[in-house]
C-alpha atoms as a PDB file:
ATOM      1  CA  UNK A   1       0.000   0.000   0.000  1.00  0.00           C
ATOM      2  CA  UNK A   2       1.092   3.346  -0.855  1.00  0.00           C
ATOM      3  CA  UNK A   3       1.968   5.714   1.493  1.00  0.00           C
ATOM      4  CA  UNK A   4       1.549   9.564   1.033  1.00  0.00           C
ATOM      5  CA  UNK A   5       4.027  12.015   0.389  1.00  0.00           C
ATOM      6  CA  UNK A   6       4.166  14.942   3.230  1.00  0.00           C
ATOM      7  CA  UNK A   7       4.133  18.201   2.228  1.00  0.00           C
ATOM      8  CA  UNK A   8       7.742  19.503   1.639  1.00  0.00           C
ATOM      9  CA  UNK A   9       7.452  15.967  -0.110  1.00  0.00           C
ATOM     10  CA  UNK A  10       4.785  16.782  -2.646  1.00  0.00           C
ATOM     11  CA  UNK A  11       5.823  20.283  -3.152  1.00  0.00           C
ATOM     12  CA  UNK A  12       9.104  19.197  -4.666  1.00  0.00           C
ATOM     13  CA  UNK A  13       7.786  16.621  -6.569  1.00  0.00           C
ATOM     14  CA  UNK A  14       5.338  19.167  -7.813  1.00  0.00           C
ATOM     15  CA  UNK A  15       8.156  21.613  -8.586  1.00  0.00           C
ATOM     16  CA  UNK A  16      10.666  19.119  -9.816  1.00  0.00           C
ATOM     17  CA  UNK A  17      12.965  21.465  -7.877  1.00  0.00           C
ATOM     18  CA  UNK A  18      17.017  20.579  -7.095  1.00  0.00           C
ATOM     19  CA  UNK A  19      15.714  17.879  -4.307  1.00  0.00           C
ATOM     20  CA  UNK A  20      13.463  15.983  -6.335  1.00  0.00           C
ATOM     21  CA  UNK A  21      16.025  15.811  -9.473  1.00  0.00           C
ATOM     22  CA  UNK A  22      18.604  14.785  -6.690  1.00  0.00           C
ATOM     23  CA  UNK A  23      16.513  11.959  -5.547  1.00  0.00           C
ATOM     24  CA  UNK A  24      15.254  10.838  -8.172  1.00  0.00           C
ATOM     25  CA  UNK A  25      18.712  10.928  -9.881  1.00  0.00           C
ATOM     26  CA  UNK A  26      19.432   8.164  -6.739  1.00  0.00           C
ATOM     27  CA  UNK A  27      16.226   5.921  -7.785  1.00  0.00           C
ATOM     28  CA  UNK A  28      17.069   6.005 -11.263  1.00  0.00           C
ATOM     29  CA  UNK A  29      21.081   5.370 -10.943  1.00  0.00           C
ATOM     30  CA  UNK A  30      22.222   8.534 -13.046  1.00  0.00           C
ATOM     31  CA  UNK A  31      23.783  10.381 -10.042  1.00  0.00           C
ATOM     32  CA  UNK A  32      26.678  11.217 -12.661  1.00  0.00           C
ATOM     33  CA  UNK A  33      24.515  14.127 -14.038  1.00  0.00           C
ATOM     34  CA  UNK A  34      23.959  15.403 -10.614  1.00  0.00           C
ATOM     35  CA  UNK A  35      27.781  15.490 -10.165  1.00  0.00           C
ATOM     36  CA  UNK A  36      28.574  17.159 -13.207  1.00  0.00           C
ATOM     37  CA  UNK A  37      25.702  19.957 -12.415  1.00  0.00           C
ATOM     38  CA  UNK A  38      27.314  21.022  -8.734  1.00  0.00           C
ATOM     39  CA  UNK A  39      29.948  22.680  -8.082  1.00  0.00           C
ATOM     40  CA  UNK A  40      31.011  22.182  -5.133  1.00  0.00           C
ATOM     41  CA  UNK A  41      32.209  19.110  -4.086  1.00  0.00           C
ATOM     42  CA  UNK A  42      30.490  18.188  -0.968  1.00  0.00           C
ATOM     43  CA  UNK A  43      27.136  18.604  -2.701  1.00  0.00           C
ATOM     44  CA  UNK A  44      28.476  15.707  -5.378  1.00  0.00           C
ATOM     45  CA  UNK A  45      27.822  13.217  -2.758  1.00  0.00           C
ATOM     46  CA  UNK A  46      24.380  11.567  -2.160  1.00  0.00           C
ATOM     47  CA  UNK A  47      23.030  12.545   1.296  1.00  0.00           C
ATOM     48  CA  UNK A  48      20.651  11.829   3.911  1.00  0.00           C
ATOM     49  CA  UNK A  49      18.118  13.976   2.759  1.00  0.00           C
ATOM     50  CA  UNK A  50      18.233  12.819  -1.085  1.00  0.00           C
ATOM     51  CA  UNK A  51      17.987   8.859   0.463  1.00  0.00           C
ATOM     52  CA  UNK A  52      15.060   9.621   2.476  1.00  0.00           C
ATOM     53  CA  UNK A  53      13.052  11.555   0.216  1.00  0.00           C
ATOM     54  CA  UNK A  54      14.045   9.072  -2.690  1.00  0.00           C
ATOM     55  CA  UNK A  55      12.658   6.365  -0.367  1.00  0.00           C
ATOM     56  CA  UNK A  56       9.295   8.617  -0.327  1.00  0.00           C
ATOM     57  CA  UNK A  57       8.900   8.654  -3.579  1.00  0.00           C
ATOM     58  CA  UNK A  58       9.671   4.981  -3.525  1.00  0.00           C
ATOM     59  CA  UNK A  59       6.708   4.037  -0.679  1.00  0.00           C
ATOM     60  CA  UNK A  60       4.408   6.626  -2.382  1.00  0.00           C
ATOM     61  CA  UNK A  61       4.162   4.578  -5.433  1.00  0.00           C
ATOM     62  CA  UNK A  62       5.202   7.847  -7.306  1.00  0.00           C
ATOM     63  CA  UNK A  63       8.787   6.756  -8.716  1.00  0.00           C
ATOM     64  CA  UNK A  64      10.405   2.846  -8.737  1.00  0.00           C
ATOM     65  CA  UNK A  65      13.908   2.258  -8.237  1.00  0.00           C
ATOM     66  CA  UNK A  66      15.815  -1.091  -8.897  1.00  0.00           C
ATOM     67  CA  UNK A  67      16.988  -0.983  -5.359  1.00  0.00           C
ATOM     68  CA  UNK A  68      15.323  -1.894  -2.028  1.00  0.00           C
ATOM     69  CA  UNK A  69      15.491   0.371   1.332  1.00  0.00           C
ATOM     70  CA  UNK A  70      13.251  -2.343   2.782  1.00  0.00           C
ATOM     71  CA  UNK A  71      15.556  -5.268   3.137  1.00  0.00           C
ATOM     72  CA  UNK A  72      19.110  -5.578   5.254  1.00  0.00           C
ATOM     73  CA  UNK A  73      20.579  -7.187   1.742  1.00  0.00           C
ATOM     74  CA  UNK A  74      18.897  -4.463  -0.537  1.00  0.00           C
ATOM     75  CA  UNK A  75      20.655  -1.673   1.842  1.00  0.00           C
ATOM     76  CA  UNK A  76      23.796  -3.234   1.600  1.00  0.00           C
ATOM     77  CA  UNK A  77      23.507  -3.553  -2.363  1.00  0.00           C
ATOM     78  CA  UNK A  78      22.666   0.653  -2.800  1.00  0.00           C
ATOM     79  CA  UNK A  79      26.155   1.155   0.088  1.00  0.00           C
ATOM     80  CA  UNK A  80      28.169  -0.823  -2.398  1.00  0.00           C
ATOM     81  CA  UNK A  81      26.822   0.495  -5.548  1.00  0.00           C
ATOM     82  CA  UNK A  82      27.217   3.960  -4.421  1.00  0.00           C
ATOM     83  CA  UNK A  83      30.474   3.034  -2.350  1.00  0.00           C
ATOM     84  CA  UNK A  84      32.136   6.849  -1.517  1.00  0.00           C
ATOM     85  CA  UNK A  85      29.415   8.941  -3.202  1.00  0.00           C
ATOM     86  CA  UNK A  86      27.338   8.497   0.016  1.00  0.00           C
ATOM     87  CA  UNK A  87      28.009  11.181   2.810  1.00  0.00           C
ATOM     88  CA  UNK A  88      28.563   9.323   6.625  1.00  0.00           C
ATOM     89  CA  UNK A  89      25.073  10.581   7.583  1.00  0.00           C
ATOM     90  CA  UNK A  90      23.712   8.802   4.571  1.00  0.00           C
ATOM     91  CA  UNK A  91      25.686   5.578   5.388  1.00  0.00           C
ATOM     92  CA  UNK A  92      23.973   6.017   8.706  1.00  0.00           C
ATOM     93  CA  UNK A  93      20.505   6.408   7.918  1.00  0.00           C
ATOM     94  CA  UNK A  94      21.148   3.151   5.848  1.00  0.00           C
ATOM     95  CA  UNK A  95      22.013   1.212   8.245  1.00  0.00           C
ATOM     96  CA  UNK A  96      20.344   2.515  11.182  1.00  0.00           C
ATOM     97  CA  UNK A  97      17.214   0.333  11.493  1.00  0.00           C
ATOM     98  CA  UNK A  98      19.804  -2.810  11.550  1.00  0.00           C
ATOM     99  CA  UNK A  99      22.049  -1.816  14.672  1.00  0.00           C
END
């Protein structure tokens, strides 16, 4: 079952502002164009913020993604396809439901 998008949520998918091109850039595995659009190198690497809202967009039914937030395995699969291009908080938030 689908679960709905909050409101910051929905605005940015409405938008199709900076946040929503960042996550869905995550979902869709073509986080290369994000890097080449910014400039400054700590906001080349995927954080917490772009994992949790592409998980949103993920539970709301509004975007799929080949990879699973759900599962301990399907974490560990997005941590070593993104390797270094996630930031420690986003490791973190990864991981946290499975310390």
């Amino acid at each position: 079952m689908a679960k709905p998008l909050k409101p910051a949520d929905m605005q940015s998918l409405l938008t199709h502002d900076r946040r929503y091109h960042r996550a869905a850039a995550v979902l869709a595995d073509r986080w290369q164009v994000v890097m080449a659009d910014e400039d400054l190198p700590y906001r080349q690497r995927i954080t917490r913020d772009d994992l949790q809202f592409a998980h949103a967009l993920v539970t709301s039914a509004t975007l799929t993604s080949r990879f699973d937030f759900e599962s301990y395995a399907g974490v560990q699969a997005i941590r070593q396809h993104f390797g270094n291009l996630l930031a420690p908080d986003a490791q973190a938030w990864l991981v946290q439901k499975y310390l």
